[in-house]
N, C-alpha and C. Protein backbone atom coordinates (compact mmCIF):
# COMPACT_ATOMS: atom_id res chain seq x y z
N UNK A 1 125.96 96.41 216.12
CA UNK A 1 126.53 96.35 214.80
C UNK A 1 125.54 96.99 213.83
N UNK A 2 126.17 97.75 213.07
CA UNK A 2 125.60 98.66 212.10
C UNK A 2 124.70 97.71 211.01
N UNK A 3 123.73 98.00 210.28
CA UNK A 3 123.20 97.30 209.32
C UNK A 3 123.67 97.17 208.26
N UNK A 4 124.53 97.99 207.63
CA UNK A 4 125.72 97.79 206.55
C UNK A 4 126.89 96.96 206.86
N UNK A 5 126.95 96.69 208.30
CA UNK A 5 128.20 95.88 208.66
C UNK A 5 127.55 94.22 208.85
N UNK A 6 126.34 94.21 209.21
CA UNK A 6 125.73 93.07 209.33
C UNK A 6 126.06 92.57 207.83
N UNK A 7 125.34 92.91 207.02
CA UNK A 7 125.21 92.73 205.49
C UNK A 7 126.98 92.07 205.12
N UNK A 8 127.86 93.39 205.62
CA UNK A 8 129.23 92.39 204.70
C UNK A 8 129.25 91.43 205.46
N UNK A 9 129.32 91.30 206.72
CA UNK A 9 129.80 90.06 207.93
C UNK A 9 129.06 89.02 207.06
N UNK A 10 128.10 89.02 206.70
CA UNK A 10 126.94 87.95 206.35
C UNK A 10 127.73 87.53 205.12
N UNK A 11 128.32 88.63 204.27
CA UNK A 11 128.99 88.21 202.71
C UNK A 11 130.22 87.42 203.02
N UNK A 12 130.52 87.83 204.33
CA UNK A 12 131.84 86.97 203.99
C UNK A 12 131.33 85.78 204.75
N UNK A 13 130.39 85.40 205.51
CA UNK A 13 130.02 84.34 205.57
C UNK A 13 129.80 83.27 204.63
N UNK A 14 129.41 84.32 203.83
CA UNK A 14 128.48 83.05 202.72
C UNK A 14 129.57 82.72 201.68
N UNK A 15 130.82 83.85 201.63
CA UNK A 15 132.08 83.29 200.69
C UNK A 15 132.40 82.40 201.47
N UNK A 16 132.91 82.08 202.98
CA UNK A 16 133.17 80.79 203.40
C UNK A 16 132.54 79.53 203.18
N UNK A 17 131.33 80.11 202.81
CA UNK A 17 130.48 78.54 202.91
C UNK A 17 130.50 78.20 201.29
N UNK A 18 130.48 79.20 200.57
CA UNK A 18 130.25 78.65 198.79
C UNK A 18 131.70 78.82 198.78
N UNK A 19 132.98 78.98 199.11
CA UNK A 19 134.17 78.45 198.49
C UNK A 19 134.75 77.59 199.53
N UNK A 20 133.90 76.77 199.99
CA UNK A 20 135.01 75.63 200.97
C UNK A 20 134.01 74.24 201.12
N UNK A 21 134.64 73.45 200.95
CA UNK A 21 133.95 72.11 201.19
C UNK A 21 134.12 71.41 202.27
N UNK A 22 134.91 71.91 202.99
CA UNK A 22 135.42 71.62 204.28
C UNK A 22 135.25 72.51 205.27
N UNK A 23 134.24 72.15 206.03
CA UNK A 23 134.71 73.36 207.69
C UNK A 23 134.95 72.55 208.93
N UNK A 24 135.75 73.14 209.64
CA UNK A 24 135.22 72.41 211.27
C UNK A 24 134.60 73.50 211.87
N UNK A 25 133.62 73.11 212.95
CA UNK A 25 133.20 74.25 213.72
C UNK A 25 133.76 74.56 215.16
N UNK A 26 134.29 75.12 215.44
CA UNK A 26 134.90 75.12 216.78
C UNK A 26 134.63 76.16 218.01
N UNK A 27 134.16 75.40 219.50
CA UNK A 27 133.67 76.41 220.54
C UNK A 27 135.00 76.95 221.25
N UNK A 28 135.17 78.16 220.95
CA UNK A 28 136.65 78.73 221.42
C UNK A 28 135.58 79.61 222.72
N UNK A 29 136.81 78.78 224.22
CA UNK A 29 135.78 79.54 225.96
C UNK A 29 136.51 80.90 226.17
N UNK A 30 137.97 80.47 226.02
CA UNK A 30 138.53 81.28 226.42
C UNK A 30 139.70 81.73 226.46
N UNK A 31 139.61 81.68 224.60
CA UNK A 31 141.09 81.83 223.59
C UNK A 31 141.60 82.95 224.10
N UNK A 32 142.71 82.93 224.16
CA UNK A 32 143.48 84.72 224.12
C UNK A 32 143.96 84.97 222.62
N UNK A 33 144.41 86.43 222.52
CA UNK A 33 144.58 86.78 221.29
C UNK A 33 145.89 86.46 220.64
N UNK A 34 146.88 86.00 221.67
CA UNK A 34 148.32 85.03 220.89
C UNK A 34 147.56 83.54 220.38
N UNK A 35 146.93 82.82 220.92
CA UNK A 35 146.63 81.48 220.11
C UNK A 35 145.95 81.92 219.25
N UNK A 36 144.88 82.95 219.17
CA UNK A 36 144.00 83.01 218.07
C UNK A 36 145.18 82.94 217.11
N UNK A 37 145.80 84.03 217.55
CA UNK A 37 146.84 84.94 216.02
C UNK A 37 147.76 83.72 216.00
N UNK A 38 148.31 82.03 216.88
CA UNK A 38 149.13 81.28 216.21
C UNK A 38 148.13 80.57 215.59
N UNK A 39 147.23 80.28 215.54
CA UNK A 39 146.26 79.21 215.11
C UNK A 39 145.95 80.24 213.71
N UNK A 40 145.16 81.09 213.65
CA UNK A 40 145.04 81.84 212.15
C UNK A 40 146.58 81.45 211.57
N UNK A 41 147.63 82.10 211.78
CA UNK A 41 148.65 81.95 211.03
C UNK A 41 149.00 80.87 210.68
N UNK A 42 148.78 79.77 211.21
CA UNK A 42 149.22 78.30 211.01
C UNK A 42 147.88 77.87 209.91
N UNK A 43 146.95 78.27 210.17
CA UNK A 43 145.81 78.07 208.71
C UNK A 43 146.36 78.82 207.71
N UNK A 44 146.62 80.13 207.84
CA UNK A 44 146.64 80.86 206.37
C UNK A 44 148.06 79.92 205.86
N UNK A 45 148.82 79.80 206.54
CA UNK A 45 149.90 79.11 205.73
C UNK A 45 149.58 78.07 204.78
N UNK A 46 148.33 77.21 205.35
CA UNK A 46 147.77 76.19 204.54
C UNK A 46 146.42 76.64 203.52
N UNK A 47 146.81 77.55 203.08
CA UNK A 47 145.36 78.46 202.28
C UNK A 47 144.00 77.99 203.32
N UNK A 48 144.16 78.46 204.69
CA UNK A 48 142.68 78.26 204.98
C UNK A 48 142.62 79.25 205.88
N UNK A 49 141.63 79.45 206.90
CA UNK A 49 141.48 80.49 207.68
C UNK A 49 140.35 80.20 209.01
N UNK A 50 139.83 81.29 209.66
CA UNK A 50 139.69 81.18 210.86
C UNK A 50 138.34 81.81 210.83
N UNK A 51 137.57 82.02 211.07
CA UNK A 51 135.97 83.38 211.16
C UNK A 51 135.37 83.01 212.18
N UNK A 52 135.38 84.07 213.31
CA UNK A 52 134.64 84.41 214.46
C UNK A 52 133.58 84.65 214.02
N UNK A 53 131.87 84.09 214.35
CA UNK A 53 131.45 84.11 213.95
C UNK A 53 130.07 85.03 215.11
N UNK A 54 128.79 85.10 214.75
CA UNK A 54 128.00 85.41 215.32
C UNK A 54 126.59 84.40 214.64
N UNK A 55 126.08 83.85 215.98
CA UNK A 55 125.52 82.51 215.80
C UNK A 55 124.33 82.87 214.63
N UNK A 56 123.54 84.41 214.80
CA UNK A 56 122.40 84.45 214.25
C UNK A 56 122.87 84.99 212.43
N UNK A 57 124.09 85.89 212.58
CA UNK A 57 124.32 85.69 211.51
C UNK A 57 124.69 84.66 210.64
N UNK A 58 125.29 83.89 211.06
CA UNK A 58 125.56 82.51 210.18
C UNK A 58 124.54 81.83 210.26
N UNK A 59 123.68 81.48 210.69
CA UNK A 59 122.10 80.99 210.19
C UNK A 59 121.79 81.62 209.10
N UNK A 60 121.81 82.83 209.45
CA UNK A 60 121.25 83.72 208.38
C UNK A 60 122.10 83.34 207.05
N UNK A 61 123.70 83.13 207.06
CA UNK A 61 124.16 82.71 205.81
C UNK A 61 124.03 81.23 205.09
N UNK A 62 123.65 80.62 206.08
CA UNK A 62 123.33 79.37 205.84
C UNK A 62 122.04 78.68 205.14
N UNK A 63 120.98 79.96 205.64
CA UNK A 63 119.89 80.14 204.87
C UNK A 63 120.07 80.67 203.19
N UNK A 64 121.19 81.69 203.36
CA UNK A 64 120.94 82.23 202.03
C UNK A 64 122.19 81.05 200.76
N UNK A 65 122.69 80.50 201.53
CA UNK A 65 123.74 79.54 200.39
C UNK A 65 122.89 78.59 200.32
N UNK A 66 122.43 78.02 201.11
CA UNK A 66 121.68 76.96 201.11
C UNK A 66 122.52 75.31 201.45
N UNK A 67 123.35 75.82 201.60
CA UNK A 67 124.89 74.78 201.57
C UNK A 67 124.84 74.86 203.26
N UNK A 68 125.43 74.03 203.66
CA UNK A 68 125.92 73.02 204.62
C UNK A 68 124.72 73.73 205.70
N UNK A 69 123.65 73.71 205.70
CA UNK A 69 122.14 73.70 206.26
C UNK A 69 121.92 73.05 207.51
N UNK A 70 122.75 71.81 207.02
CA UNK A 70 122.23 70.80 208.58
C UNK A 70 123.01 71.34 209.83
N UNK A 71 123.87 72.62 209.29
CA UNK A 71 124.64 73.10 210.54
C UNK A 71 123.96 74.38 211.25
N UNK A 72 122.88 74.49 210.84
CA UNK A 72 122.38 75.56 211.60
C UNK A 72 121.93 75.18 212.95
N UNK A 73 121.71 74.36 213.36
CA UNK A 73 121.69 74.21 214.88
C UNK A 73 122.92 73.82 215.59
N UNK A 74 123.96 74.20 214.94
CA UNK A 74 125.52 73.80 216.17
C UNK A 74 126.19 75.10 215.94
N UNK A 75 125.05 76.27 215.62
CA UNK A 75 125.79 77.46 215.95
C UNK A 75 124.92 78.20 217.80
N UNK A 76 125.62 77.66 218.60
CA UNK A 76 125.66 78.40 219.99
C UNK A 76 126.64 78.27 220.80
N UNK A 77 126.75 79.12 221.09
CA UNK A 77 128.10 79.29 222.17
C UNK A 77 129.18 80.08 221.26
N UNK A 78 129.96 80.45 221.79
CA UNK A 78 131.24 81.24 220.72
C UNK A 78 131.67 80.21 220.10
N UNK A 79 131.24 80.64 218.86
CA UNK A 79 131.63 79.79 217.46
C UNK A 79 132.46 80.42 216.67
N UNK A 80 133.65 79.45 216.21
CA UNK A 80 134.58 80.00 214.98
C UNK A 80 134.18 78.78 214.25
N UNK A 81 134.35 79.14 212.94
CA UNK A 81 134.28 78.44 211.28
C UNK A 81 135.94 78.18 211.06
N UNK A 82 135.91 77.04 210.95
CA UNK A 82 137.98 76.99 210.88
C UNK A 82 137.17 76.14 209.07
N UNK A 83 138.09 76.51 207.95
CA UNK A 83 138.03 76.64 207.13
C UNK A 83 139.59 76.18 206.16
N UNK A 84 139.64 75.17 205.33
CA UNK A 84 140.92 74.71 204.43
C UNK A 84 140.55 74.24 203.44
N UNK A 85 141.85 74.27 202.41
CA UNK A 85 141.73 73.37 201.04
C UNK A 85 142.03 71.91 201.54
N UNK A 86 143.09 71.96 202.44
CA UNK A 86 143.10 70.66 202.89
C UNK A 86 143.22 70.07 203.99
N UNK A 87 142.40 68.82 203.71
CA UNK A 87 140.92 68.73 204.84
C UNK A 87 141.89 68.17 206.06
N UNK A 88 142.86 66.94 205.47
CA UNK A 88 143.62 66.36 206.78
C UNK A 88 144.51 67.49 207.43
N UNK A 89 144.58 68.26 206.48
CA UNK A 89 146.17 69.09 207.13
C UNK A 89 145.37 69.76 208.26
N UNK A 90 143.94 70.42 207.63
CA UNK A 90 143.48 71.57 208.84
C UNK A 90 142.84 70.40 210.01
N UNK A 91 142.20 69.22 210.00
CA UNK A 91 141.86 68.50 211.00
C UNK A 91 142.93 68.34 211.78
N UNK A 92 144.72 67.84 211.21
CA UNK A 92 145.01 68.04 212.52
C UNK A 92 145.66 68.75 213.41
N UNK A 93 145.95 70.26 212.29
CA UNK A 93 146.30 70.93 213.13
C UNK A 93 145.09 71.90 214.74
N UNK A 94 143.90 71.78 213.80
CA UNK A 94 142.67 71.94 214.75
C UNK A 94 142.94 70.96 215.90
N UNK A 95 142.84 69.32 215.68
CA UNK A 95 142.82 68.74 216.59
C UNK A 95 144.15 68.46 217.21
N UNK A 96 144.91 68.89 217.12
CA UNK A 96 146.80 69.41 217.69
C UNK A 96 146.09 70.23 218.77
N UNK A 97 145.76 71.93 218.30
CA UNK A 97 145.68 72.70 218.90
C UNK A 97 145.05 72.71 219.60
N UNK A 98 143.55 71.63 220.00
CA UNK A 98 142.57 71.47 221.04
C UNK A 98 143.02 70.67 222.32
N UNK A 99 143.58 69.98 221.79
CA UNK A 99 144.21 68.60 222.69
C UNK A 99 145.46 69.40 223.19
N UNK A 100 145.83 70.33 222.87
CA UNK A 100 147.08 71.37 223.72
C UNK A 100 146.19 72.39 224.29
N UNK A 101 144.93 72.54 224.38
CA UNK A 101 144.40 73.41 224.91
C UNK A 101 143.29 73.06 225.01
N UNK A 102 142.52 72.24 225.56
CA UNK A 102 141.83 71.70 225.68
C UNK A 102 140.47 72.60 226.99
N UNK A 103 141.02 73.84 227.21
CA UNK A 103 140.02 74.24 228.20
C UNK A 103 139.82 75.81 227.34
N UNK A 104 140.59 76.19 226.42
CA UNK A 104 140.28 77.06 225.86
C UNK A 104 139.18 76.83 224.63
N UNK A 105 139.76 75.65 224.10
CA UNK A 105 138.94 75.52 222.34
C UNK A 105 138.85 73.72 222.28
N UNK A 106 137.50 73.67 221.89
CA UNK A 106 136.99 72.73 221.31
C UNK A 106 136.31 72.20 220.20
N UNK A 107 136.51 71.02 219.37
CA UNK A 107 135.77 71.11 218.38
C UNK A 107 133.91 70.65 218.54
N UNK A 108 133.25 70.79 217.49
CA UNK A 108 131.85 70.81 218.13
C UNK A 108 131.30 69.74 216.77
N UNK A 109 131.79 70.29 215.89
CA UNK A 109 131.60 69.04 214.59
C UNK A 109 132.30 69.78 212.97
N UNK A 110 132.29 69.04 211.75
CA UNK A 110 132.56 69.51 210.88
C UNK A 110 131.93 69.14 209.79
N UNK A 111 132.34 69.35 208.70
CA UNK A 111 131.14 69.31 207.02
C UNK A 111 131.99 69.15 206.35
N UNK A 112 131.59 68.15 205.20
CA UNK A 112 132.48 67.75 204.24
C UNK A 112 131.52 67.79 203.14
N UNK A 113 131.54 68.75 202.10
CA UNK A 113 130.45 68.58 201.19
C UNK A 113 129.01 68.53 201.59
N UNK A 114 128.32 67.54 201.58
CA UNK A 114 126.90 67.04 202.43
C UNK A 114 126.86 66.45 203.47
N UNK A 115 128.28 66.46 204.05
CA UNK A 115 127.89 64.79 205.10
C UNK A 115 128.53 66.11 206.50
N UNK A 116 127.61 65.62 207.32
CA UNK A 116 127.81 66.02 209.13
C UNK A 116 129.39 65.15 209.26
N UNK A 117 130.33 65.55 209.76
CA UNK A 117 131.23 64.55 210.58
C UNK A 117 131.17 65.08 212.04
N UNK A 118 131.14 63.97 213.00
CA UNK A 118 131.25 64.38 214.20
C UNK A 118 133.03 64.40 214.97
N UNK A 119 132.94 64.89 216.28
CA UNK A 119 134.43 65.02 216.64
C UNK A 119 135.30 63.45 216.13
N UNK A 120 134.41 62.48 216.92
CA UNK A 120 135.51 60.93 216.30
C UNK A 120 135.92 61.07 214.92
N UNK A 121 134.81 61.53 213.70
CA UNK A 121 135.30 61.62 212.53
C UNK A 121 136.73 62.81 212.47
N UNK A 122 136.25 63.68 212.93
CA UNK A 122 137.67 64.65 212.45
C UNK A 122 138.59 64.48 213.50
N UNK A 123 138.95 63.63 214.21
CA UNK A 123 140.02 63.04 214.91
C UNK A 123 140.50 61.90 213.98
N UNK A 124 139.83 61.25 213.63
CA UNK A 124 140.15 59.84 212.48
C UNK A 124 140.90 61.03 211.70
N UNK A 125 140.38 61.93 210.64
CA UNK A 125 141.10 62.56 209.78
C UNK A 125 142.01 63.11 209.93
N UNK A 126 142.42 63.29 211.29
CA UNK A 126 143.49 63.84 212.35
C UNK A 126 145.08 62.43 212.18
N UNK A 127 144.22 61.65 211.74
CA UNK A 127 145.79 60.38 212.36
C UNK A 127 145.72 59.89 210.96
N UNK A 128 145.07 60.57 209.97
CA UNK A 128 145.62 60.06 208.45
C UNK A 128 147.22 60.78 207.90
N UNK A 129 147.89 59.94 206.99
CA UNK A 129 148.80 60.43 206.95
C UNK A 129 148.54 61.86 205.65
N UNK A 130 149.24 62.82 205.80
CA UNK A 130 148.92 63.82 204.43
C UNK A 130 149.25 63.58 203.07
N UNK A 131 148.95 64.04 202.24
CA UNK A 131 149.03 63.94 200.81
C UNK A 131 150.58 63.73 200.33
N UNK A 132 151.12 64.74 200.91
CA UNK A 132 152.66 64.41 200.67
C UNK A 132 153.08 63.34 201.35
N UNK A 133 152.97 62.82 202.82
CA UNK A 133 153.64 61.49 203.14
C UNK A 133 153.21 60.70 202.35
N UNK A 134 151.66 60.74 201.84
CA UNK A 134 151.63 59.16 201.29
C UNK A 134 152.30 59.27 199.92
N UNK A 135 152.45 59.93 198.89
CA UNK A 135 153.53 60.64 197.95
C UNK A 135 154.63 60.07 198.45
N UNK A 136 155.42 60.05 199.07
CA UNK A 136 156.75 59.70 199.50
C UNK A 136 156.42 58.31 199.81
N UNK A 137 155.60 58.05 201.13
CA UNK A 137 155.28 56.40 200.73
C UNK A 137 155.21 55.73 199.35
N UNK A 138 154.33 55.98 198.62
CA UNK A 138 154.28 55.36 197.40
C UNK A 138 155.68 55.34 196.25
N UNK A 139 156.34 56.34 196.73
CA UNK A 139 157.71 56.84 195.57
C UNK A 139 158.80 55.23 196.23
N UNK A 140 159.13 55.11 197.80
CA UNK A 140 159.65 54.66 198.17
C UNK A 140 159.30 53.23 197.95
N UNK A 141 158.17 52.84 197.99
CA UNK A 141 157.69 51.27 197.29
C UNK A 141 157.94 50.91 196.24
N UNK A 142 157.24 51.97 195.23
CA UNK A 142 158.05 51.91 193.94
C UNK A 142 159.73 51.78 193.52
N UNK A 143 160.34 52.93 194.50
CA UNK A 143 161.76 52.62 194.13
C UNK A 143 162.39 51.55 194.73
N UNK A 144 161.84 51.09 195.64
CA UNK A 144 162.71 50.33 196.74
C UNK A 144 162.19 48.62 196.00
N UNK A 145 160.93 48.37 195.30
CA UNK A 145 160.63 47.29 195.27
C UNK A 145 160.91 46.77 193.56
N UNK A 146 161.30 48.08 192.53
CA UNK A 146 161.61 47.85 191.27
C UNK A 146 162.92 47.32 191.08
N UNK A 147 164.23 47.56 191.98
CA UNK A 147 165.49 47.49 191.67
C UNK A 147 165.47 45.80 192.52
N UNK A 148 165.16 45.28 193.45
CA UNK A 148 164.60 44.23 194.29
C UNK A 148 164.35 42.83 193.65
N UNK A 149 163.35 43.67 192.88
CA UNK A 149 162.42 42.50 191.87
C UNK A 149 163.44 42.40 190.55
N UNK A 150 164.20 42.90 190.29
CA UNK A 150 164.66 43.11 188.81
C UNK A 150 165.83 42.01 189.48
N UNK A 151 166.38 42.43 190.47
CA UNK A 151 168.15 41.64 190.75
C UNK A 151 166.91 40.19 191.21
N UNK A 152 166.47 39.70 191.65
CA UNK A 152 165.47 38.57 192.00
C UNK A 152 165.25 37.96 190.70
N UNK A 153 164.79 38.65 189.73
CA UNK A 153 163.91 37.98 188.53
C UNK A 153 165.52 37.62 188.03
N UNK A 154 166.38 38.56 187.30
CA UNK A 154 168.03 38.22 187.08
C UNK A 154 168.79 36.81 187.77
N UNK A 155 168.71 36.80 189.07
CA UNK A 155 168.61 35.89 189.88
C UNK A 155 168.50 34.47 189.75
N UNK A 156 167.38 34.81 189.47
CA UNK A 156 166.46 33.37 189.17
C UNK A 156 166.93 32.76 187.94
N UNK A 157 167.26 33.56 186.90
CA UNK A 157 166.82 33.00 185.52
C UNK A 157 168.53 32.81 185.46
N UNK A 158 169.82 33.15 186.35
CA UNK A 158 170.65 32.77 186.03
C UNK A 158 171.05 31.17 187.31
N UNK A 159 170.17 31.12 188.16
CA UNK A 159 169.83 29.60 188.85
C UNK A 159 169.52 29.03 188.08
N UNK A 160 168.71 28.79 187.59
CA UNK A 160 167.87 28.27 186.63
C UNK A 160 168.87 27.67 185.76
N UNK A 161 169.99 28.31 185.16
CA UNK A 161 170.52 27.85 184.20
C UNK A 161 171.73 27.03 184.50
N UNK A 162 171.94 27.54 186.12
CA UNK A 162 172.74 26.58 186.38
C UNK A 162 172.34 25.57 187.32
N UNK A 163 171.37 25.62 187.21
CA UNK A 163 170.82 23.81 187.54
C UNK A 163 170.63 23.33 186.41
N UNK A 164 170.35 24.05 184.92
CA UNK A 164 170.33 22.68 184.23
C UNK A 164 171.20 22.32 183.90
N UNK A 165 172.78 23.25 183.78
CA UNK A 165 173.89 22.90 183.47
C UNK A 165 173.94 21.42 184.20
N UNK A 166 174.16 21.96 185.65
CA UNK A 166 174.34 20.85 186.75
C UNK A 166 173.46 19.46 186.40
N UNK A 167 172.32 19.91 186.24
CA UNK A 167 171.55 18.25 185.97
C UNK A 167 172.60 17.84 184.29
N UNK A 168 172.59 18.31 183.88
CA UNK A 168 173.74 17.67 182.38
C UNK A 168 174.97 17.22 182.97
N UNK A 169 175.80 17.88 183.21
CA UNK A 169 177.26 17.65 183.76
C UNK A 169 177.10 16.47 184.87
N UNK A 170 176.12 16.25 185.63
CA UNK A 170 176.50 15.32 186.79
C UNK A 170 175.76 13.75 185.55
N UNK A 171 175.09 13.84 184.37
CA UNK A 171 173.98 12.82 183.63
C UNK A 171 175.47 12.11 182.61
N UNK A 172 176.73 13.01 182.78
CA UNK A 172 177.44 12.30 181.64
C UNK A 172 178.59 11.79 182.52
């Protein structure tokens, strides 16, 4: 690789690492080029992406951002940078796609801001529900438990009135 090509490879390294707060790192043995190209496409759909990486260059970018640092020793072996805005959606489609392929690609660990997560962690983030289900959860509590409580409280306060009727009417 040319020394002008080192240099961009390295730039777009270091845009991955200063515009994402989220990576997983993943050892792909012996991807073919249809999963790569369904797995990229299934990230870009979710604004995130995929970067084949080269171990010494991404040290090298890791040195120069200074950001997610503690990962410079889990770059060996064929490493991709899997990369999203959002963190559950790309954990589980990463951990979907490993566990269906489990002899091609593996995960090795991921970064959240400052903190190391290891595989158990981005499997946990794997069986959370997404932003939109819990959105719909919460809409459905709300709607389902306002109309509920209202005929209940209504309810009550027209019992109420006819027990005291009843305690009068049965006192005369």
């Amino acid at each position: 690789m040319k020394r002008k090509n080192k240099d961009e490879f390295i730039q777009n390294i270091i845009n991955v690492f200063v515009n994402n707060d989220f990576l997983i790192l993943v050892n792909f043995k012996s991807i073919n080029a249809n999963d790569s190209l369904i797995l990229r496409s299934s990230l870009k759909s979710m604004t995130g992406g995929m970067l084949v990486v080269k171990n010494t260059l991404a040290r090298l970018a890791l040195e120069r951002t200074g950001k997610f640092s503690y990962l410079s020793d889990r770059f060996s072996g064929p490493v991709a940078i899997v990369y999203s805005s959002g963190i559950v959606e790309a954990a589980k489609l990463v951990v979907d796609f490993t566990n269906a392929n489990k002899e091609k690609m593996s995960v090795i660990c991921a970064a959240h801001l400052n903190q190391l997560l290891t595989v158990e962690d981005v499997n946990k983030l794997a069986k959370l529900p997404s932003l939109d289900e819990l959105r719909i959860k919460i809409m459905r509590l709300i709607s389902y438990s306002i109309p509920a409580r209202l005929a209940l409280s209504m309810n009550s306060l027209s019992m109420r009135l006819m027990r005291v009727l009843d305690y009068y009417s049965s006192k005369k």
